[in-house]
Protein backbone atom coordinates (compact mmCIF):
# COMPACT_ATOMS: atom_id res chain seq x y z
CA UNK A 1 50.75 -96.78 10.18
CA UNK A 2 53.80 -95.75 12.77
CA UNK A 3 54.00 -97.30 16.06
CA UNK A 4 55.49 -96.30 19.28
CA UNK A 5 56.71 -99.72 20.82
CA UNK A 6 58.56 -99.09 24.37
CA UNK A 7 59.70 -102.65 25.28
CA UNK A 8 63.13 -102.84 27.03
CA UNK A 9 63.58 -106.55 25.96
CA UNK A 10 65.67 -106.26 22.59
CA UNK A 11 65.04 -109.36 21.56
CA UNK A 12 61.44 -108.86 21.69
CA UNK A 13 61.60 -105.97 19.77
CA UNK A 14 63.71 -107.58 16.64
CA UNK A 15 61.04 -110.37 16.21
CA UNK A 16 57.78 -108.25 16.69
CA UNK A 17 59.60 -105.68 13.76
CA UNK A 18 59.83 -108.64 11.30
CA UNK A 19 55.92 -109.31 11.63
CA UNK A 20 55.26 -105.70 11.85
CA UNK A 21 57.18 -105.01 8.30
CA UNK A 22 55.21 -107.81 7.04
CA UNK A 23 51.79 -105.96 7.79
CA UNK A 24 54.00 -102.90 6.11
CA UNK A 25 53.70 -100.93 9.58
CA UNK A 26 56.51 -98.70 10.45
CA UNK A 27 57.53 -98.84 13.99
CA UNK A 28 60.05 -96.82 16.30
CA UNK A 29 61.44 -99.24 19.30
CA UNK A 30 62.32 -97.34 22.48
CA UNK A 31 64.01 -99.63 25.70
CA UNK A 32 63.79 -97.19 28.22
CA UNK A 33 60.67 -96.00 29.84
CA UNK A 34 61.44 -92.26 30.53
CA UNK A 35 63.16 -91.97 26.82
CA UNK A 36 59.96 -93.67 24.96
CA UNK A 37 57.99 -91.08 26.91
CA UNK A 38 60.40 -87.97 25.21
CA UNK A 39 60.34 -89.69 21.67
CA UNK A 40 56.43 -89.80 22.03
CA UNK A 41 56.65 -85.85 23.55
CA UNK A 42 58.51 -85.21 20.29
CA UNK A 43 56.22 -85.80 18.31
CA UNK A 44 52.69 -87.46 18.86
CA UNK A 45 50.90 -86.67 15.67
CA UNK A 46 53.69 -89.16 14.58
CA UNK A 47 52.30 -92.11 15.88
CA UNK A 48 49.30 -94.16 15.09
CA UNK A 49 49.78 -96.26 18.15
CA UNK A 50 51.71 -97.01 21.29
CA UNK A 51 52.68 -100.52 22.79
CA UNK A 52 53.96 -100.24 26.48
CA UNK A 53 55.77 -102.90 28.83
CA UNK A 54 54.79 -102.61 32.58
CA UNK A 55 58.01 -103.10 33.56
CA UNK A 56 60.30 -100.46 31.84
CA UNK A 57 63.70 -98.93 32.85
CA UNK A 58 63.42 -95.43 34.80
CA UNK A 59 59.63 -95.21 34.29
CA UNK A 60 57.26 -97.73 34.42
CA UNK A 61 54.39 -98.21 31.49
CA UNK A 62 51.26 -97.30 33.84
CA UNK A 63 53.14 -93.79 34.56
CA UNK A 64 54.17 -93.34 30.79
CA UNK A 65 50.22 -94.23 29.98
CA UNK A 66 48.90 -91.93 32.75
CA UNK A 67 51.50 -88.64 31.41
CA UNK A 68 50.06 -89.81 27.85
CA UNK A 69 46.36 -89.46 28.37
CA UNK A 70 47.60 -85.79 29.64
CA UNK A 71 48.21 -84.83 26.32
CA UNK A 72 46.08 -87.06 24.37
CA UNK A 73 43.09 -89.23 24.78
CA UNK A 74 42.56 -90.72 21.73
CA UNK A 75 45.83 -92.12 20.68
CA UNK A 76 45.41 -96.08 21.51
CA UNK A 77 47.09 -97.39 23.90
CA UNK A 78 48.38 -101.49 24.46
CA UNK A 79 50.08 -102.71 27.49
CA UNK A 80 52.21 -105.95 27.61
CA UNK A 81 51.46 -107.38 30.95
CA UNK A 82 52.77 -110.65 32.70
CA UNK A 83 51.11 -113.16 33.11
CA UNK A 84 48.73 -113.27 36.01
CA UNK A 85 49.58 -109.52 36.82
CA UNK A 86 45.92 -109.11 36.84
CA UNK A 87 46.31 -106.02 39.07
CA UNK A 88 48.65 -104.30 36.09
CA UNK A 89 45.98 -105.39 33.64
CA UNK A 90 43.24 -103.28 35.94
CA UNK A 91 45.13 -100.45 36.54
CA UNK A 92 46.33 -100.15 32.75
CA UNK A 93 42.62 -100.21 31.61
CA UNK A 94 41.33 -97.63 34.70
CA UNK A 95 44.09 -94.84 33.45
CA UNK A 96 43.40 -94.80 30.11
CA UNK A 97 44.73 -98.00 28.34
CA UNK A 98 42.82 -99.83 25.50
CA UNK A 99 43.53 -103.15 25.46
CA UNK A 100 46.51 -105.26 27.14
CA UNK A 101 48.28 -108.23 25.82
CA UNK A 102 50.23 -110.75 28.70
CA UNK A 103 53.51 -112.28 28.07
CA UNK A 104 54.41 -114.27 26.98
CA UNK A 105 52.90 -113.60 23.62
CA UNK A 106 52.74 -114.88 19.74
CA UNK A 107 53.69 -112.54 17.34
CA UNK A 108 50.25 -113.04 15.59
CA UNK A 109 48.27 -112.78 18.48
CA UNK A 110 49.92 -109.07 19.02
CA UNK A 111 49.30 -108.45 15.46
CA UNK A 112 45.35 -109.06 15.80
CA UNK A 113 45.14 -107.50 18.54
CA UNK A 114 46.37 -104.39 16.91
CA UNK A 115 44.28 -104.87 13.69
CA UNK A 116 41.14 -105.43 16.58
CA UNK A 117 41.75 -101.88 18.18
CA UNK A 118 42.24 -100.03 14.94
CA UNK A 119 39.01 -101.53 13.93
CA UNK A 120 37.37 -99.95 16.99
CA UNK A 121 38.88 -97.26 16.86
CA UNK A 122 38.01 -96.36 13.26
CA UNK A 123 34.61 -97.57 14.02
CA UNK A 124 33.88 -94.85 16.23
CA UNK A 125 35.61 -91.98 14.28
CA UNK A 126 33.18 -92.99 11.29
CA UNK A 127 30.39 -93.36 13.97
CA UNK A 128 31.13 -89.34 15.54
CA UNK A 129 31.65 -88.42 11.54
CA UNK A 130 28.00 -89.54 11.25
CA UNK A 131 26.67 -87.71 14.25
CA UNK A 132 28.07 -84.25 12.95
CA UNK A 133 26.58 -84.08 9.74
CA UNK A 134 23.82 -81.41 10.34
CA UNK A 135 21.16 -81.06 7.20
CA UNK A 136 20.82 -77.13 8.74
CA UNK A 137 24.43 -75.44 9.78
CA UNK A 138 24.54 -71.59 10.14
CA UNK A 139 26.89 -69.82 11.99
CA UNK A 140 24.92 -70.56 15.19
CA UNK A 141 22.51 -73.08 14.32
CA UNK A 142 22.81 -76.88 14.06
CA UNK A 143 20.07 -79.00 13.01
CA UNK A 144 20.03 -82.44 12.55
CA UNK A 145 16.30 -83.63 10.76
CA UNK A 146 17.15 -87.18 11.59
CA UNK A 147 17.86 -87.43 14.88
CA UNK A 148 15.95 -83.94 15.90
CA UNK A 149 18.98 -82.85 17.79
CA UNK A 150 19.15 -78.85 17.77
CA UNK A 151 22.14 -76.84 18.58
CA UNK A 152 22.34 -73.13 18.95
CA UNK A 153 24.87 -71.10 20.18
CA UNK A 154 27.07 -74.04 20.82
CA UNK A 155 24.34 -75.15 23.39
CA UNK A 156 21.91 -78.08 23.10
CA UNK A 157 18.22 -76.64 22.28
CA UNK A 158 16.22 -79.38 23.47
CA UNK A 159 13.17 -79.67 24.79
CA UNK A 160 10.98 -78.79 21.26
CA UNK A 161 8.61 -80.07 20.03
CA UNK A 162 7.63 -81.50 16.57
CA UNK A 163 5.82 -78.61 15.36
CA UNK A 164 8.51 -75.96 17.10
CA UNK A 165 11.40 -77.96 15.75
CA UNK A 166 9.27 -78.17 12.23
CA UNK A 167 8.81 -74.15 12.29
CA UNK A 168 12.65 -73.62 13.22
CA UNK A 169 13.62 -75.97 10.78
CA UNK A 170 11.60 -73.83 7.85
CA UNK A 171 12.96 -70.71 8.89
CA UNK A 172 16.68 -71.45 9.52
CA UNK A 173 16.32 -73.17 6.14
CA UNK A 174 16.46 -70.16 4.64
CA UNK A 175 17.77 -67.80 6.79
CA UNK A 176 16.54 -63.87 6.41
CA UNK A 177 13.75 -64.87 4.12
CA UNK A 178 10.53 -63.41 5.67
CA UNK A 179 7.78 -66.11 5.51
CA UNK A 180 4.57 -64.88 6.19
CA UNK A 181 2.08 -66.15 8.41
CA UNK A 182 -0.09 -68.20 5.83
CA UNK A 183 3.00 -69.77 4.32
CA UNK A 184 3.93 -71.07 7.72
CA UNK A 185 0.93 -72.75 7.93
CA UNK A 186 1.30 -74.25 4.54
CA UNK A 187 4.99 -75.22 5.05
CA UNK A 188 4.77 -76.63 8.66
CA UNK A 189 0.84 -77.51 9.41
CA UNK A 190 0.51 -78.68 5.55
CA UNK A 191 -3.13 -76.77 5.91
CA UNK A 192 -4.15 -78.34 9.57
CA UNK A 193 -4.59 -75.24 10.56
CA UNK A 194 -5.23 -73.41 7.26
CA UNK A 195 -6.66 -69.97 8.24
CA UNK A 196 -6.14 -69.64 11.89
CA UNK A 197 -2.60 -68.03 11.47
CA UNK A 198 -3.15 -67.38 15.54
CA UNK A 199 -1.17 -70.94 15.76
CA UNK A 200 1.60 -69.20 14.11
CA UNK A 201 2.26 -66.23 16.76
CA UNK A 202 1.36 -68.90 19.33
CA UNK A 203 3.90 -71.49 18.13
CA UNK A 204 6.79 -68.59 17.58
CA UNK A 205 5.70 -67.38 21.23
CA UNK A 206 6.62 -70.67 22.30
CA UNK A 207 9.86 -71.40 20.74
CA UNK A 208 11.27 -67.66 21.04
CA UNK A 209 10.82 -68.25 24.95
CA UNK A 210 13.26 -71.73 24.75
CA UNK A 211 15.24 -70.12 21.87
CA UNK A 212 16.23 -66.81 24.03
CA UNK A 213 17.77 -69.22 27.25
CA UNK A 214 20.56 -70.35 24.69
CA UNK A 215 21.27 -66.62 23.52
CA UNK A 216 20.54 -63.85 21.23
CA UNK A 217 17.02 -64.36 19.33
CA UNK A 218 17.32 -65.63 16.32
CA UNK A 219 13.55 -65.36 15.03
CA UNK A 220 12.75 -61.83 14.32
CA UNK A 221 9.29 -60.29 13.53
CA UNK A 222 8.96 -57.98 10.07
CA UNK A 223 6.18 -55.98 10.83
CA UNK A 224 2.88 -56.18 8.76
CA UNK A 225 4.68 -59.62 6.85
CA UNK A 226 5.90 -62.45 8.98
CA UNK A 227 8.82 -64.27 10.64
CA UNK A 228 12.26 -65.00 9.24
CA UNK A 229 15.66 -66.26 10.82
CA UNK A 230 18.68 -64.33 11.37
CA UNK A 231 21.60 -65.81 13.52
CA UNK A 232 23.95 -62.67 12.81
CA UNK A 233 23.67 -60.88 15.80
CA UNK A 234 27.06 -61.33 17.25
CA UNK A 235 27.30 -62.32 20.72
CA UNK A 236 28.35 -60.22 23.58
């Protein structure tokens, strides 16, 4: 991990490196406000995270926080405060920072606090992995069986219900395969309805009208043999 610490207090800086090289992190040390904001502008895929003083030579650490959350809003973000600043410690959280530390300050409790935000932090990236793993993806389509989310043409499809997301789900399972009416009924009604393939047209009827308000239509009629999915009409 690489960190970004813009402290203007040298002597700071030397002790928090020892503990940081103990934790193996690599760190970068900037004393001046406006020139940690151009080493971060350098390069920002560089750092892991950034540790800003309030009070900083040239620039102060709310302003470098507020030009960071410009470019990038999930880079996290810890301000050293002073103690009883509780105004700073507001204003740091409102534009954008993630956690604050006062002064003066162990070493260690720095340290956890760092370890505490990455934790978060990777929490949510693993929760957000989670959430985009679709069990249908086509070039338009996403379809989550789980949480029976629906996304089609980069638009939420909501609204459906369990039968019309059951009957999408079928087709776009395999897309361009023309199911006929009777399979439908075995697939998606599991014989409820074995027979009356009227629920069919009356179920497609249905979800082509909420399908067609997100974009092209996806569910296409073969003549004389059934239904299939097709998502390749490009859009205009």
């Amino acid at each position: 991990m690489h960190i970004l610490m813009i402290e203007d207090n040298e002597s700071v800086c030397e002790m928090i490196e020892m503990f940081f090289l103990k934790e193996e992190w690599e760190a970068t040390f900037v004393h001046n406000g406006k020139e940690g904001l151009n080493v971060y502008r350098a390069a920002p895929d560089q750092f892991d995270l950034i540790i800003l003083d309030i009070m900083l030579p040239e620039m102060d650490g709310i302003a470098i926080c507020k030009e960071i959350r410009k470019e990038s809003q999930s880079v996290p973000v810890i301000m050293l405060t002073a103690k009883d600043s509780e105004s700073d410690e507001v204003i740091g959280l409102e534009i954008g920072a993630d956690d604050y530390v006062t002064k003066p300050f162990s070493p260690l409790t720095l340290v956890a606090r760092i370890k505490s935000l990455l934790r978060r932090v990777n929490n949510k990236e693993s929760a957000h992995s989670e959430e985009i793993t679709y069990d249908i993806e086509t070039e338009h389509l996403k379809m989550d069986r789980t949480t029976r989310e629906v996304s089609l043409y980069n638009q939420p499809l909501d609204n459906l219900t369990p039968k019309e997301f059951d009957l999408l789900f079928t087709l776009a399972n395999s897309p361009r395969r023309v199911f006929s009416r009777e399979q439908l009924l075995q697939l998606v009604w599991d014989y409820e309805y074995f027979g009356d393939e009227r629920t069919v047209d009356a179920h497609i009827k249905k979800l082509r009208q909420k399908v067609s308000a997100n974009g092209p239509q996806v569910i296409k009629t073969v003549w004389g043999v059934g239904y299939k999915f097709d998502d390749t009409e490009k859009i205009d």
